[in-house]
Protein backbone atom coordinates (compact mmCIF):
# COMPACT_ATOMS: atom_id res chain seq x y z
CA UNK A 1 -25.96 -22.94 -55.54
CA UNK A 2 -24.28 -20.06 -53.31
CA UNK A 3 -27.34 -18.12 -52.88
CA UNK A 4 -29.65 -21.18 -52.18
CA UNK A 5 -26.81 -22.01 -49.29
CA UNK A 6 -27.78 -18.41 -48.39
CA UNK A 7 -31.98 -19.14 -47.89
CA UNK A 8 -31.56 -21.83 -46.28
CA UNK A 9 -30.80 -21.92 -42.83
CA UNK A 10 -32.34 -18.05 -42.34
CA UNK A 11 -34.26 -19.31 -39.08
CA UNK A 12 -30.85 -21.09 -37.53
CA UNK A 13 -28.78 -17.55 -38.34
CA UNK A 14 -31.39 -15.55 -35.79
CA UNK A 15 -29.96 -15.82 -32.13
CA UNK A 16 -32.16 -17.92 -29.49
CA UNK A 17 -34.28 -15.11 -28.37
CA UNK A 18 -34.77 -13.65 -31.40
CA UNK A 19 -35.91 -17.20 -32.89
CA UNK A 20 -38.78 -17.52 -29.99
CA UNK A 21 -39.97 -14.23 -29.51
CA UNK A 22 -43.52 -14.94 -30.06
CA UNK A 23 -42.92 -17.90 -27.44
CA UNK A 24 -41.76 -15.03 -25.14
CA UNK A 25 -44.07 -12.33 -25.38
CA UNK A 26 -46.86 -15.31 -25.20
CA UNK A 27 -45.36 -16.39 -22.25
CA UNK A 28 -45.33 -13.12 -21.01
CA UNK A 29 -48.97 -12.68 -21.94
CA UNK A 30 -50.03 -15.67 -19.71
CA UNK A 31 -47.57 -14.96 -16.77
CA UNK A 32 -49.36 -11.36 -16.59
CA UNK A 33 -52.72 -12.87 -16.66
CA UNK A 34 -51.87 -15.18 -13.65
CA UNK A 35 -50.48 -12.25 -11.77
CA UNK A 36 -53.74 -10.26 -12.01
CA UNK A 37 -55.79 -13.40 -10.91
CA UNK A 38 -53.43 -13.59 -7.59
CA UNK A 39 -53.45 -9.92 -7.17
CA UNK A 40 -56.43 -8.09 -8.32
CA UNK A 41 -55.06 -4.76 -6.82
CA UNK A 42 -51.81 -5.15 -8.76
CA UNK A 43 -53.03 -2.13 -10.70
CA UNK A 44 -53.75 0.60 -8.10
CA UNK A 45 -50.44 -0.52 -6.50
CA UNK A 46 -48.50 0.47 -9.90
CA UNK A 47 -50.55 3.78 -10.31
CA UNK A 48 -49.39 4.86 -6.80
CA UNK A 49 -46.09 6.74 -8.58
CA UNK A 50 -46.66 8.12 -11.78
CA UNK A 51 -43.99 9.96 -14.36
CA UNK A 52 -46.04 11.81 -16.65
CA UNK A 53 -49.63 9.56 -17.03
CA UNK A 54 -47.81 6.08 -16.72
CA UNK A 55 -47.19 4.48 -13.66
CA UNK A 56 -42.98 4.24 -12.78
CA UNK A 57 -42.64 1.21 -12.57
CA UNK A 58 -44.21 0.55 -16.18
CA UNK A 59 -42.58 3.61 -17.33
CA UNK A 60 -39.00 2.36 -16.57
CA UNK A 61 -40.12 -0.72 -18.85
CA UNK A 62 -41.12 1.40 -21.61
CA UNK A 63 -37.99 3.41 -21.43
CA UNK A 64 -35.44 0.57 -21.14
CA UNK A 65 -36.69 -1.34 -24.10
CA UNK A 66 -36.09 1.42 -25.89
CA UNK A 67 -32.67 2.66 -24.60
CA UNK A 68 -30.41 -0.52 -26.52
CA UNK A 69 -32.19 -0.15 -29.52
CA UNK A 70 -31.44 3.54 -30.42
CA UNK A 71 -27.62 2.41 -28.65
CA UNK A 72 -27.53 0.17 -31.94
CA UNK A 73 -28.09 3.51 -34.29
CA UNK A 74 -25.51 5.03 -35.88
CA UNK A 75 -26.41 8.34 -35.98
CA UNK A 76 -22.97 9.62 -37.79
CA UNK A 77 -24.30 7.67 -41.09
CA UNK A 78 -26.56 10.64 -41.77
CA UNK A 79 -23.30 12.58 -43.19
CA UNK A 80 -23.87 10.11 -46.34
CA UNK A 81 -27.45 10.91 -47.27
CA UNK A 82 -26.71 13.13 -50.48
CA UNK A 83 -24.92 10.61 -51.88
CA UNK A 84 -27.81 8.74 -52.71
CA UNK A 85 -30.32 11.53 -52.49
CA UNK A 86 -32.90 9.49 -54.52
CA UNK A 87 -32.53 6.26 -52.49
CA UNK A 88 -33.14 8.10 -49.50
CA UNK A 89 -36.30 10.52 -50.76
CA UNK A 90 -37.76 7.30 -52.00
CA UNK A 91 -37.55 5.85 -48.07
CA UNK A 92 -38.78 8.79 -46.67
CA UNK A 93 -42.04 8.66 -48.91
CA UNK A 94 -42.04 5.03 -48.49
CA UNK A 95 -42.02 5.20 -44.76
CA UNK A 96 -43.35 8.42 -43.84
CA UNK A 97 -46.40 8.69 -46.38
CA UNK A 98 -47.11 5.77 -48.08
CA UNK A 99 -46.98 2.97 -45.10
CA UNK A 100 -49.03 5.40 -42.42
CA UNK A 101 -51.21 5.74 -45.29
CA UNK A 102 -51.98 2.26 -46.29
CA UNK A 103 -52.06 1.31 -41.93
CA UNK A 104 -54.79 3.68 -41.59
CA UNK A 105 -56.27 2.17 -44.92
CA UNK A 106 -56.31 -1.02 -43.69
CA UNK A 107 -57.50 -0.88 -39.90
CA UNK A 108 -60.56 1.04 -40.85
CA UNK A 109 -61.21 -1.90 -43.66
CA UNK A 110 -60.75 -4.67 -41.13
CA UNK A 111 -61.42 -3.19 -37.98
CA UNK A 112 -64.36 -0.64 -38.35
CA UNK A 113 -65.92 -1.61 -35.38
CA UNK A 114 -63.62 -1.69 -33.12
CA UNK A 115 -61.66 1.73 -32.24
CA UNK A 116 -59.15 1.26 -30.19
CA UNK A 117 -57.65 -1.70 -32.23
CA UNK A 118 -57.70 0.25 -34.82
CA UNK A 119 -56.00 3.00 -32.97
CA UNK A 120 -53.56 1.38 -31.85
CA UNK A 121 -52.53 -0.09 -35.58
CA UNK A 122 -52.62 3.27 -36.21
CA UNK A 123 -49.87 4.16 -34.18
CA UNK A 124 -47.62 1.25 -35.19
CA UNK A 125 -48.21 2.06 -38.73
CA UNK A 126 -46.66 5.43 -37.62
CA UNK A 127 -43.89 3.90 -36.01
CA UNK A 128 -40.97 2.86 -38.26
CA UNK A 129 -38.44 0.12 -38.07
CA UNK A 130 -35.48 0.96 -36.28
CA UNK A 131 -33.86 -2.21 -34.81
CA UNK A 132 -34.99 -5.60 -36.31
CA UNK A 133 -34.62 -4.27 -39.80
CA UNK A 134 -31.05 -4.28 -38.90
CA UNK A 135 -31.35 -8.42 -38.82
CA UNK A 136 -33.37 -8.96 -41.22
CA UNK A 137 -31.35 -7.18 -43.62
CA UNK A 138 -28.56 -8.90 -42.92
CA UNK A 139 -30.32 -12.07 -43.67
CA UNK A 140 -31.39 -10.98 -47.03
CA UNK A 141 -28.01 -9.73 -48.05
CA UNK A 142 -28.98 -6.10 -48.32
CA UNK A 143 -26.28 -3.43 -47.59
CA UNK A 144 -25.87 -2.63 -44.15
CA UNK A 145 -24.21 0.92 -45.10
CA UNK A 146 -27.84 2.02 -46.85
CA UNK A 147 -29.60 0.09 -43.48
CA UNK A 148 -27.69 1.87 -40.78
CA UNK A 149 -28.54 5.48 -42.27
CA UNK A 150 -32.18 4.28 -42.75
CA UNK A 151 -32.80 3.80 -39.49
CA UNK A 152 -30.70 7.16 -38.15
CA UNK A 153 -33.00 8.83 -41.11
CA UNK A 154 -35.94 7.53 -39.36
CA UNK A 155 -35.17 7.64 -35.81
CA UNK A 156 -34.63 11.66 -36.48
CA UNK A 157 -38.01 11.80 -37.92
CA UNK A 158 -39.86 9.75 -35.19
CA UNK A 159 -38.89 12.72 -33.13
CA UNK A 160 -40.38 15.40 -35.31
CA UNK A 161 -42.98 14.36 -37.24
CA UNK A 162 -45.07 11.02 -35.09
CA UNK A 163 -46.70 13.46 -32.80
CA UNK A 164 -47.90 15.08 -35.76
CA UNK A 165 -48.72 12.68 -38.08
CA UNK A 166 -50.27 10.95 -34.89
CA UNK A 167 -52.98 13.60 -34.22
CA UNK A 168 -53.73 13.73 -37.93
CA UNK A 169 -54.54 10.25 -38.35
CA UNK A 170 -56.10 9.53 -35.03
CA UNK A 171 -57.87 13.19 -34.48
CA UNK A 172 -58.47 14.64 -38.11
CA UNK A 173 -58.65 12.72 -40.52
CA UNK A 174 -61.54 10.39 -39.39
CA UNK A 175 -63.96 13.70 -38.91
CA UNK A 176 -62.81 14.30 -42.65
CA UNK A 177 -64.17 10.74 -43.80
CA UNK A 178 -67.42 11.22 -41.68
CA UNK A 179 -66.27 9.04 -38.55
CA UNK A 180 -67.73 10.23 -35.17
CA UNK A 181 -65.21 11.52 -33.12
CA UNK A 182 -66.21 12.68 -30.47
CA UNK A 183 -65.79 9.79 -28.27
CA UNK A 184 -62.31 9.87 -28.94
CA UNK A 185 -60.47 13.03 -27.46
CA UNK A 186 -56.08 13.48 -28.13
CA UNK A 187 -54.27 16.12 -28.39
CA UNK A 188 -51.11 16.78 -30.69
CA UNK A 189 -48.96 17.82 -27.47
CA UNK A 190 -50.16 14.20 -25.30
CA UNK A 191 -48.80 12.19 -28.24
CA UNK A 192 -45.83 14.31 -28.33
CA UNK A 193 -45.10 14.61 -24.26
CA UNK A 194 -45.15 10.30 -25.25
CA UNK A 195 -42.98 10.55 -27.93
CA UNK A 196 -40.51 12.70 -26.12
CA UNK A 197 -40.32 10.98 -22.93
CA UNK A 198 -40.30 7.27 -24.72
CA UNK A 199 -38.35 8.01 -27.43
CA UNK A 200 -36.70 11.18 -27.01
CA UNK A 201 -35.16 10.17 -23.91
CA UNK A 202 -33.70 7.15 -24.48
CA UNK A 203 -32.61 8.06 -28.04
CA UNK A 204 -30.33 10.59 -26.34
CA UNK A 205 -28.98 8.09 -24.21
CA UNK A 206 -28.92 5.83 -26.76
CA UNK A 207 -26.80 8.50 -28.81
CA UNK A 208 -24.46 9.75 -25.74
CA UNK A 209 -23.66 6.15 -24.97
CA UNK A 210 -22.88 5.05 -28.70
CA UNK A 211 -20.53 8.50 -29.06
CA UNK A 212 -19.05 8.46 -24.84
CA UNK A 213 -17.59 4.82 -25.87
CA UNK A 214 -16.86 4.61 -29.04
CA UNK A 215 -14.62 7.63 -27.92
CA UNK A 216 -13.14 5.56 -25.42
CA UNK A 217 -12.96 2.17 -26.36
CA UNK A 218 -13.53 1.98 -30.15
CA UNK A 219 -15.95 1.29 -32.86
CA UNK A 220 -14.66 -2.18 -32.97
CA UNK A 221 -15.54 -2.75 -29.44
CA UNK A 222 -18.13 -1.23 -29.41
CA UNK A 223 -20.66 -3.10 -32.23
CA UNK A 224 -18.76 -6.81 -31.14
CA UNK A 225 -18.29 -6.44 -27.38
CA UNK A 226 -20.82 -3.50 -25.85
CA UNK A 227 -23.84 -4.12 -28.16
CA UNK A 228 -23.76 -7.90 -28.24
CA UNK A 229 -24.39 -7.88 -24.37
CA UNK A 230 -26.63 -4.46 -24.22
CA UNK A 231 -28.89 -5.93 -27.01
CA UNK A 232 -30.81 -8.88 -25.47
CA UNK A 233 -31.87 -6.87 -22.67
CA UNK A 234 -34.66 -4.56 -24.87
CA UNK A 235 -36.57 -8.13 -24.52
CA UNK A 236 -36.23 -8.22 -20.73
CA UNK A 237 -38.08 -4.64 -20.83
CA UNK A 238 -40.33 -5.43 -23.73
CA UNK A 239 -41.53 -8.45 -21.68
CA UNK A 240 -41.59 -7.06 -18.03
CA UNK A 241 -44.14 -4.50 -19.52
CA UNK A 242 -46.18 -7.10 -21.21
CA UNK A 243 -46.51 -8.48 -18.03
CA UNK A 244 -47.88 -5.69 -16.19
CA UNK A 245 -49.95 -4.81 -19.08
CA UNK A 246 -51.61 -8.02 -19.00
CA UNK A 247 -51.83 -8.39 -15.44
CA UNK A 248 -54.31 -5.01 -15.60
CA UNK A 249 -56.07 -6.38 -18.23
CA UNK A 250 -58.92 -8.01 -16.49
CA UNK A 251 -61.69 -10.13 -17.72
CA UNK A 252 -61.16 -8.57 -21.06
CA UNK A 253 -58.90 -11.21 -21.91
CA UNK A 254 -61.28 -13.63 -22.45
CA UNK A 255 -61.89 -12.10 -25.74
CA UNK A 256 -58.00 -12.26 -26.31
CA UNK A 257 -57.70 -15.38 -29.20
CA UNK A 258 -60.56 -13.22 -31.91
CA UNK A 259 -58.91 -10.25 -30.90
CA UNK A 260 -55.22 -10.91 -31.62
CA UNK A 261 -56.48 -12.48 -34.47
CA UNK A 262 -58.62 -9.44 -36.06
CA UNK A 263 -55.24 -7.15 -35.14
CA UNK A 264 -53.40 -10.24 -36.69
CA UNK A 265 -54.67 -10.13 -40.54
CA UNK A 266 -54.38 -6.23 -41.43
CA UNK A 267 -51.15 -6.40 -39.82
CA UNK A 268 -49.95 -9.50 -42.35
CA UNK A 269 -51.97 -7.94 -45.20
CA UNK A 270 -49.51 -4.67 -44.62
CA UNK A 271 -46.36 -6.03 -44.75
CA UNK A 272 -46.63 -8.07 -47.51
CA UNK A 273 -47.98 -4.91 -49.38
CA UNK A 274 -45.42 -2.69 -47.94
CA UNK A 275 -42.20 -4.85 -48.76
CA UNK A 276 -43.54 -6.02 -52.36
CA UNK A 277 -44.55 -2.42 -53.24
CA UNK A 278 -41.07 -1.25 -52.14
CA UNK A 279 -39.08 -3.92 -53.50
CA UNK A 280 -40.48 -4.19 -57.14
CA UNK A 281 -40.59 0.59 -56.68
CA UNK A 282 -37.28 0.31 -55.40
CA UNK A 283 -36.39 -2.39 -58.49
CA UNK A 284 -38.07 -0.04 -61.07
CA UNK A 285 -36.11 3.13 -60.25
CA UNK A 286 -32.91 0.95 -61.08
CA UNK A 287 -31.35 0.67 -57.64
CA UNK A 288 -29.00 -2.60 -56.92
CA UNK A 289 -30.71 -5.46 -55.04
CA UNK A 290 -28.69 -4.63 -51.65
CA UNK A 291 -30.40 -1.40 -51.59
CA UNK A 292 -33.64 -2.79 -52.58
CA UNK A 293 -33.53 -5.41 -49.44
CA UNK A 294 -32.71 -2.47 -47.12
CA UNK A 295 -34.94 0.34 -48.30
CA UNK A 296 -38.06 -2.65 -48.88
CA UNK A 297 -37.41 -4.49 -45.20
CA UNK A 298 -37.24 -0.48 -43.87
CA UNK A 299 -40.40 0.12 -45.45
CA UNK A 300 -41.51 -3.07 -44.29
CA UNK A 301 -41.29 -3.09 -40.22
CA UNK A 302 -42.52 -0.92 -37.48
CA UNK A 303 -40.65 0.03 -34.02
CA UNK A 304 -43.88 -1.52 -32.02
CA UNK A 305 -41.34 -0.38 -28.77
CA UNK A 306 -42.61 2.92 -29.49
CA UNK A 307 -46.12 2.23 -30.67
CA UNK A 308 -46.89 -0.06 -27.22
CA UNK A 309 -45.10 3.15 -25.32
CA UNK A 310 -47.23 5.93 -27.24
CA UNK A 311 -50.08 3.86 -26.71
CA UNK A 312 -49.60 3.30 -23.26
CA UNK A 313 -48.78 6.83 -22.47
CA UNK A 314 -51.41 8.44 -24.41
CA UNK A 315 -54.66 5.63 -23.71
CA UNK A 316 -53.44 3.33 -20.79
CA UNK A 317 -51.61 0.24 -19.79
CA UNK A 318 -55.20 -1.78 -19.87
CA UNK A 319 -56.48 -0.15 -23.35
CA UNK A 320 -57.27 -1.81 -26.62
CA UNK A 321 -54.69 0.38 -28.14
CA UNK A 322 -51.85 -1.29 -26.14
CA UNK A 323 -53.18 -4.50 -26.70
CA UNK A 324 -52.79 -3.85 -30.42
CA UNK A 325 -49.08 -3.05 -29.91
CA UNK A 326 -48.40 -5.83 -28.19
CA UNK A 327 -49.49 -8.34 -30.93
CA UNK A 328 -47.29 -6.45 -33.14
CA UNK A 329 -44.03 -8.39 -32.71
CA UNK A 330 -46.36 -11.28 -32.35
CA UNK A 331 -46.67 -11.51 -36.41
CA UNK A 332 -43.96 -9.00 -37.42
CA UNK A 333 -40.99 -12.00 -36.48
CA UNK A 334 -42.62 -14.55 -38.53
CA UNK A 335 -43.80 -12.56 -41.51
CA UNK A 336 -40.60 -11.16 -42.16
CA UNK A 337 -38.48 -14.34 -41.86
CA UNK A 338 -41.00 -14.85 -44.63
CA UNK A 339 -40.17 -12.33 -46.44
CA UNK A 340 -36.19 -12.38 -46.10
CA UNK A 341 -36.80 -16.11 -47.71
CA UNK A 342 -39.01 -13.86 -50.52
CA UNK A 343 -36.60 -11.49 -51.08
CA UNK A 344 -33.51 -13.58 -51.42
CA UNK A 345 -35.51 -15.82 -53.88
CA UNK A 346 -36.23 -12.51 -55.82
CA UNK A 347 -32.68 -11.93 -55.62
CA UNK A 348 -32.26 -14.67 -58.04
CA UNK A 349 -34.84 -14.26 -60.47
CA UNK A 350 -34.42 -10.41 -60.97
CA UNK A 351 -30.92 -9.36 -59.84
CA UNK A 352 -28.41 -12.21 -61.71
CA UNK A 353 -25.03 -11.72 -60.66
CA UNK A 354 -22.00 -11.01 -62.74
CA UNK A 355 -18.83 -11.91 -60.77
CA UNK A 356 -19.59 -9.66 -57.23
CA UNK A 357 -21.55 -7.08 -59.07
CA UNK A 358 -25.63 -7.66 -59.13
CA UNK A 359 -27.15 -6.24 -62.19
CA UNK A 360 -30.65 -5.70 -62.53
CA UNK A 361 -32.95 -7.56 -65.44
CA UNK A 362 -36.22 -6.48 -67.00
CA UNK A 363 -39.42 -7.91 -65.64
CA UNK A 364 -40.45 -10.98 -67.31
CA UNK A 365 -37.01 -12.28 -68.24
CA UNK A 366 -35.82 -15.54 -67.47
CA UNK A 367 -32.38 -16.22 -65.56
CA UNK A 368 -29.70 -17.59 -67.92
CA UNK A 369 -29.82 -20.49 -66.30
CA UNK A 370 -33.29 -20.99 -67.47
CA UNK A 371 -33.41 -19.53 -70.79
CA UNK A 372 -30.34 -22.36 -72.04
CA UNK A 373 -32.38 -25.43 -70.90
């Protein structure tokens, strides 16, 4: 009975604007689209002071959303990674090969027409989970210990490796598989300059603010007081650039309901793959069922902060690649309160409990429950 108490208010444990944030960023969405209508020159006016290829006042957007999100990390949890050297290899080829693998996969299967959709799922397959996984791991009773390093494993590799894997996917790769092109020019060093300003930057605040006051006021104050009132405000940035983005959009909106819904299915169709694939991997390799919920809901999401900031940096505030981004969080908040409900329901057909321990059971078996009826 405990653990259906546990499924069943997940939607009622999420805070307010965590609970609505498709109502938000649609919001957003429309509020932009009225803007351009009254002011068709919005655009120029934002381009008139630029840092790097975005306009500032965009850019400040991009770089705030970011900034309480990598405060959340905590970057001293990588001291723990040999401990459970084979938990953490596993995430690494979860997140770093398999999922940008099976993103590119499935945007060239759905979207083969269209180029800078598919782009831009491109980069958010590249981009991996390092803030909601935090909550949706809690709702699914994984371990937060295995969650926080995780996401400081991942946040380190952003920083080396998206520029790269960015320019193979995007630039190489599709010349390999006979794709033309030539209409589509990026170099290795404009995704990185993105990745540096947009991530790099505000991770080191992020990092210098987490260390600065946990020196000075605590840990304890830190994760109940500081973060509690820091958090909320990556939404405020998240949706003041959604509505500048939109407000450059332009006619091209009209095409917005088919387009959000082409983006829309290879997005579902990947994290369904990506958590079940992890979970029943992580399940097979013996781990417990707190660091199956962590590594699978890690595997899982994507940081689309950084993939609407790449995107934005690399193609433009008004380009299909943004666009994609932006319906991102649109299906990634629904689909995984989906798939905390799976997950704790796996919980109880494949991970029986024996006092506080959770043992694992062979595929196939039935709980005990079951088998004595």
């Amino acid at each position: 009975m405990s653990s259906l108490t546990a499924s069943d208010n997940i939607v009622k444990k999420l805070s307010l604007i965590d609970r609505f944030l498709p109502v938000w960023i649609f919001a957003a969405m429309g509020l932009g689209i009225g803007l351009g209508r009254a002011f068709p020159d919005l655009g120029s006016r934002l381009d008139t002071v630029k840092l790097d290829t975005v306009s500032l006042p965009i850019a400040l957007g991009l770089l705030w959303m970011m900034y309480p999100v990598l405060a959340k990390v905590r970057y001293g949890e990588l001291g723990g990674l040999r401990a459970r050297g084979k938990l953490f290899t596993t995430s690494l080829v979860l997140n770093w090969v398999v999922g940008p693998l099976l993103m590119f996969a499935l945007a060239w299967l759905f979207l083969p027409d269209l180029p800078h959709y598919r782009n831009g799922l491109v980069l958010i397959g590249l981009a991996r989970c390092i803030a909601m996984v935090l909550i949706w791991n809690m709702l699914a009773c994984g371990s937060n210990e295995v969650a926080a390093v995780l996401v400081a494993l991942n946040s380190v590799f952003q920083i080396l490796f998206y520029s790269v894997l960015g320019w193979l996917f995007l630039a190489v790769i599709p010349g390999w598989l006979g794709a033309d092109v030539a209409a589509f020019d990026v170099s290795m060093w404009s995704i990185a300059r993105s990745v540096l300003i947009f991530l790099g930057v505000p991770l080191v605040a992020g990092a210098l603010t987490r260390v600065g006051l946990t020196r000075l006021k605590g840990e304890a104050w830190y994760e109940q007081r500081f973060l509690p009132r820091l958090g909320p405000t990556a939404l405020l940035g998240l949706l003041y650039t959604i509505v500048l983005m939109f407000a450059m959009q332009g006619e091209k909106l009209t095409r917005l309901p088919l387009d959000v819904l082409r983006i829309s299915l290879p997005l579902l169709v990947y994290f369904v793959l990506m958590f079940s694939g992890a979970f029943f991997l992580s399940r097979k390799l013996g781990f417990s069922y707190e660091e199956t919920a962590s590594l699978s809901f890690t595997a899982a999401g994507n940081n689309f902060e950084l993939a609407i900031a790449v995107a934005v940096g690399v193609f433009g505030m008004s380009s299909g690649e943004a666009l994609a981004g932006v319906v991102g969080p649109l299906i990634e908040v629904p689909a995984l309160i989906a798939l905390v409900y799976l997950s704790l329901w796996l919980r109880r057909r494949l991970f029986p409990t024996a006092g506080n321990a959770v043992l694992p059971r062979r595929f196939g078996e039935r709980p005990p429950e079951e088998s004595s009826r």
